[in-house]
N, C-alpha and C. Protein backbone atom coordinates (compact mmCIF):
# COMPACT_ATOMS: atom_id res chain seq x y z
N UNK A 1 0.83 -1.18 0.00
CA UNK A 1 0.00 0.00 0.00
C UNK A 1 0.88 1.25 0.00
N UNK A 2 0.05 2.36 -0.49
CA UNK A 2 1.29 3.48 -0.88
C UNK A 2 1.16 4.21 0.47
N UNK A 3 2.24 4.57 0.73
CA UNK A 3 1.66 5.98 2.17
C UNK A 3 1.49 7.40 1.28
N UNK A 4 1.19 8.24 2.51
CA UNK A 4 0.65 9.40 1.73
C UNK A 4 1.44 10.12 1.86
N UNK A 5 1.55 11.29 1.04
CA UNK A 5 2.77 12.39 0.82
C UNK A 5 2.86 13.68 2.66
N UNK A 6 3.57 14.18 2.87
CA UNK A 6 3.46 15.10 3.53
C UNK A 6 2.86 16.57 2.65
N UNK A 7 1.86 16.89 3.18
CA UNK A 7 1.70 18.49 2.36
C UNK A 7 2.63 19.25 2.83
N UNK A 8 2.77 20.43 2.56
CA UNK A 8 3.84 21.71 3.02
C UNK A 8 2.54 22.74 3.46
N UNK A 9 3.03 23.12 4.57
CA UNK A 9 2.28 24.36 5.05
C UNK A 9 2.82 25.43 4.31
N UNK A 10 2.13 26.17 4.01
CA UNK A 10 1.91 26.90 2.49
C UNK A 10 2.83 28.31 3.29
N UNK A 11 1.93 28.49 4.82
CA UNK A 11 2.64 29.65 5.78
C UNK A 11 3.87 29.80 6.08
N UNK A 12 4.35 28.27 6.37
CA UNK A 12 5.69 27.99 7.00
C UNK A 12 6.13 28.47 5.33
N UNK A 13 6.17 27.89 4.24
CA UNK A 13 7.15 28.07 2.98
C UNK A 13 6.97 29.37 2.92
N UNK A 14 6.12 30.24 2.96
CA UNK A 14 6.50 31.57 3.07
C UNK A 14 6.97 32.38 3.28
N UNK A 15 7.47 31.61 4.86
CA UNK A 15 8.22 32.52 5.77
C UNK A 15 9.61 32.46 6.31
N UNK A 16 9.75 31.03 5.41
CA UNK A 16 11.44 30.38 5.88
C UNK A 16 11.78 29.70 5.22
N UNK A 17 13.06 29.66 5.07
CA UNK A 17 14.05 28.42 3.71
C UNK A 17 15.03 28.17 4.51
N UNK A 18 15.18 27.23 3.80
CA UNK A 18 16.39 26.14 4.40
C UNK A 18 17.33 26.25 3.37
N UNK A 19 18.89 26.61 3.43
CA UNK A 19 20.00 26.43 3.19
C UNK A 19 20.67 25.17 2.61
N UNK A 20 21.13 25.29 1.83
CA UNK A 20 22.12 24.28 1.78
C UNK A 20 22.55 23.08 2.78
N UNK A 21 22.90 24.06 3.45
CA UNK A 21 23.54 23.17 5.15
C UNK A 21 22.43 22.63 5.98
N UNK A 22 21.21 23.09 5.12
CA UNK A 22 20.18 22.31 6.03
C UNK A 22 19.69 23.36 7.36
N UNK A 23 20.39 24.59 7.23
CA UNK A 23 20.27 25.52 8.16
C UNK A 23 18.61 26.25 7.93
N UNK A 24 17.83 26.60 9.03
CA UNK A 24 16.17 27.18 8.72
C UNK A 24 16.64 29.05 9.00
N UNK A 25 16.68 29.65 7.83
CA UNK A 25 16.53 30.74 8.00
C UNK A 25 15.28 31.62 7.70
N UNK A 26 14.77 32.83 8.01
CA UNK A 26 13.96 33.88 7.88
C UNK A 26 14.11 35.17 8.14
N UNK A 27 13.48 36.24 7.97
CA UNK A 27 13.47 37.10 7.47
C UNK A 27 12.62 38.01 9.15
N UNK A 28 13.69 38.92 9.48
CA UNK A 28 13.52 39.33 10.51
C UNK A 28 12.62 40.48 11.22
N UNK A 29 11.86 40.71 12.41
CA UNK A 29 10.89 41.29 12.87
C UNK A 29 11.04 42.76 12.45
N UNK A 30 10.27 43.71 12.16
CA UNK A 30 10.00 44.92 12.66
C UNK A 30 10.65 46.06 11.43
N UNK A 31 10.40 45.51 9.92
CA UNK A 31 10.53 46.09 8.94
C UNK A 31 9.85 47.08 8.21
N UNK A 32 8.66 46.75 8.86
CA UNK A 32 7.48 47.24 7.62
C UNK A 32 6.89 48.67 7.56
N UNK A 33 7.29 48.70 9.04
CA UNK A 33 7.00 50.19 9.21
C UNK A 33 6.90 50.77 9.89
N UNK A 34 7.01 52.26 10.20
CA UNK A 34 7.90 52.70 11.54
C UNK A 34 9.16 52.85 11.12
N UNK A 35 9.61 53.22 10.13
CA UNK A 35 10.79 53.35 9.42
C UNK A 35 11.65 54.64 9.86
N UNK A 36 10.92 56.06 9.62
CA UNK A 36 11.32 56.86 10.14
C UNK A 36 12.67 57.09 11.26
N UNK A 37 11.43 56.08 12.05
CA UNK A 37 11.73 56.66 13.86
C UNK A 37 13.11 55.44 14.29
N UNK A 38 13.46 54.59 13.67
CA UNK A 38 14.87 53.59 13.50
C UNK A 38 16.06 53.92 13.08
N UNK A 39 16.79 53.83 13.89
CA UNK A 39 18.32 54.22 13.05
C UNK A 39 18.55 53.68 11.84
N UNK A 40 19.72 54.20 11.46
CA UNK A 40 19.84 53.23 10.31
C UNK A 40 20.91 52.04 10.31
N UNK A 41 21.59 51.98 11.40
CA UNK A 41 22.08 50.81 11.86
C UNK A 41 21.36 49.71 12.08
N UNK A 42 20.03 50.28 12.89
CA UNK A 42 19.50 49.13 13.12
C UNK A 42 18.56 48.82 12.03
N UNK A 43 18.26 49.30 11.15
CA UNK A 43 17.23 49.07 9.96
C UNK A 43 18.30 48.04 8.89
N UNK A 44 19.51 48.69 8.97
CA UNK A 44 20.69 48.05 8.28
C UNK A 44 20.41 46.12 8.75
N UNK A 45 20.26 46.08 10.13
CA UNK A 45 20.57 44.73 10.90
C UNK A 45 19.49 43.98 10.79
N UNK A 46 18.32 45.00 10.81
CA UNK A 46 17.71 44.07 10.49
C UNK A 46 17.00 43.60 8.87
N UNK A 47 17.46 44.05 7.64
CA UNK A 47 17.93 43.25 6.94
C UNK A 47 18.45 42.17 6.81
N UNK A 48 19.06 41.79 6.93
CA UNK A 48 20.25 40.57 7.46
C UNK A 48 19.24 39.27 7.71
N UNK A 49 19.53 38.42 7.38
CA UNK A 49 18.35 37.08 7.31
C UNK A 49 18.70 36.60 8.61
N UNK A 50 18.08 35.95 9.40
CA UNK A 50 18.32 35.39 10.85
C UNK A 50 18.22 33.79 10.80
N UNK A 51 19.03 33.37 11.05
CA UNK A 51 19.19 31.77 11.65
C UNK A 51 18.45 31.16 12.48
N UNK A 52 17.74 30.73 12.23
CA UNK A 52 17.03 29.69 13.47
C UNK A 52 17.28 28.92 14.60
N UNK A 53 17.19 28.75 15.74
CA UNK A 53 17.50 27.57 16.77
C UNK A 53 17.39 26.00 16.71
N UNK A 54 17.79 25.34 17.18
CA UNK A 54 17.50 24.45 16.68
C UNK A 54 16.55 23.55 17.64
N UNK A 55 15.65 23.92 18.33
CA UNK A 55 14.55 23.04 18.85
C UNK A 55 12.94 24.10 17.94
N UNK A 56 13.30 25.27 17.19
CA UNK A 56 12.20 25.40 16.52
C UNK A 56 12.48 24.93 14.90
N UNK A 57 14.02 24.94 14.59
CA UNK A 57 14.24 24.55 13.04
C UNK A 57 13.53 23.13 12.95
N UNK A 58 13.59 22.26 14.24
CA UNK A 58 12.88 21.09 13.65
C UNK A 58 11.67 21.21 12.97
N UNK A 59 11.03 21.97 13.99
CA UNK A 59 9.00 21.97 13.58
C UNK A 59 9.06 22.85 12.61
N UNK A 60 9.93 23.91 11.97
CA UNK A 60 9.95 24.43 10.67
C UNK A 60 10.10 23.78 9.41
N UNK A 61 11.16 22.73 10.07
CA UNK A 61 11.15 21.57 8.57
C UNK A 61 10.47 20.31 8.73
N UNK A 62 9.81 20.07 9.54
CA UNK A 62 8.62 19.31 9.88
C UNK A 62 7.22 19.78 9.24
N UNK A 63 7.42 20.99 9.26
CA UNK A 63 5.95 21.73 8.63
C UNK A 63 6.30 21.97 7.14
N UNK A 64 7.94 21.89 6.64
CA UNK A 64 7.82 22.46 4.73
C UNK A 64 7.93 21.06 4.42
N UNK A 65 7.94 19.88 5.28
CA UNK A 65 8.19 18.60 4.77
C UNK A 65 9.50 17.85 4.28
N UNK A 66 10.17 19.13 4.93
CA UNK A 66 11.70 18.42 4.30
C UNK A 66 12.67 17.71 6.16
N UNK A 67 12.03 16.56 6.30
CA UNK A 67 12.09 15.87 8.06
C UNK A 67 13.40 14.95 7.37
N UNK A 68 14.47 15.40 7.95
CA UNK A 68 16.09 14.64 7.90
C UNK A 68 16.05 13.50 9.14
């Protein structure tokens, strides 16, 4: 009998990719607006893609379906 596929949460692929290295990165808080009133150091930083931990990278690649 066949088993069934994992779907991908459509939310999670939206919001995070996985690397090469298997690393879960995304795209960091407090961009969108409110721009003004932020330095630009810190508007600079947070650009910068952020790395994940690794007791939530599991359930991130548990949810796009890619489970190592």
């Amino acid at each position: 009998m066949k088993k069934n596929k994992i779907k991908t949460k459509r939310a999670a692929a939206k919001r995070f990719k996985i690397t090469g290295t298997g690393k879960v990165v995304h795209k960091r808080a407090g961009t969108n607006h409110f721009g003004r009133r932020k330095r630009g150091n810190r508007k600079r930083a947070l650009r910068t893609p952020n790395v994940l931990g690794t007791p939530d990278a599991g359930r991130i690649r548990e949810a796009l379906g890619k489970i190592k």
